[in-house]
Protein backbone atom coordinates (compact mmCIF):
# COMPACT_ATOMS: atom_id res chain seq x y z
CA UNK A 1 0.00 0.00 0.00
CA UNK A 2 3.05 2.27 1.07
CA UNK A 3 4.99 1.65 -2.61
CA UNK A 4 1.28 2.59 -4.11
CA UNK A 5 1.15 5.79 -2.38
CA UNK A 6 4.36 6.82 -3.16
CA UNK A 7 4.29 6.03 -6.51
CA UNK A 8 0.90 8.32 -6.90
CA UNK A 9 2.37 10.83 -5.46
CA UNK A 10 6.16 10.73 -7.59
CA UNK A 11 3.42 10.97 -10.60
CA UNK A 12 1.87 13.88 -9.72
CA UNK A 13 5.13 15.41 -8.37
CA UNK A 14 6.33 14.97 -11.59
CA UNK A 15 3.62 16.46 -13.60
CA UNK A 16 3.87 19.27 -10.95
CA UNK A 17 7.61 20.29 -11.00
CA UNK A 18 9.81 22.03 -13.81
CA UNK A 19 12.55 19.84 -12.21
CA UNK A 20 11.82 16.23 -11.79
CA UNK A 21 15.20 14.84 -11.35
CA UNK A 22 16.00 17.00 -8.40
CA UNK A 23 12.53 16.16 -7.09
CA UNK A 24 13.69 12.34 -7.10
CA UNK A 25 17.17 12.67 -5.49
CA UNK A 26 15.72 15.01 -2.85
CA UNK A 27 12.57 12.72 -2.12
CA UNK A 28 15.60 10.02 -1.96
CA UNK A 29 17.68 12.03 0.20
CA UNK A 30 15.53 14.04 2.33
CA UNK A 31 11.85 13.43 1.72
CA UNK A 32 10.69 16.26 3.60
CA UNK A 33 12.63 18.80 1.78
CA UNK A 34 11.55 17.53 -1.43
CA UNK A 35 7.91 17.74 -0.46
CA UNK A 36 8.39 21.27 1.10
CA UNK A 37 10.07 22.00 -2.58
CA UNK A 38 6.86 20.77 -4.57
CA UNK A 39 4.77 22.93 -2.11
């Protein structure tokens, strides 16, 4: 259920940012940074 929800919400962080790449290695790195960064 987890690896569901995350993968929603990579898709619609993805079709949100200009800059998906950093999105992914910050969401890898520090998840809460790279939500704060979508916001």
């Amino acid at each position: 259920a987890n690896k569901e929800k995350l993968t929603l919400m990579f898709d619609f962080f993805l079709a949100k940012t200009k800059n998906p790449k950093r999105v992914l290695v910050m969401a890898l790195i520090k998840p809460d940074s790279a939500k704060k960064d979508i916001k």
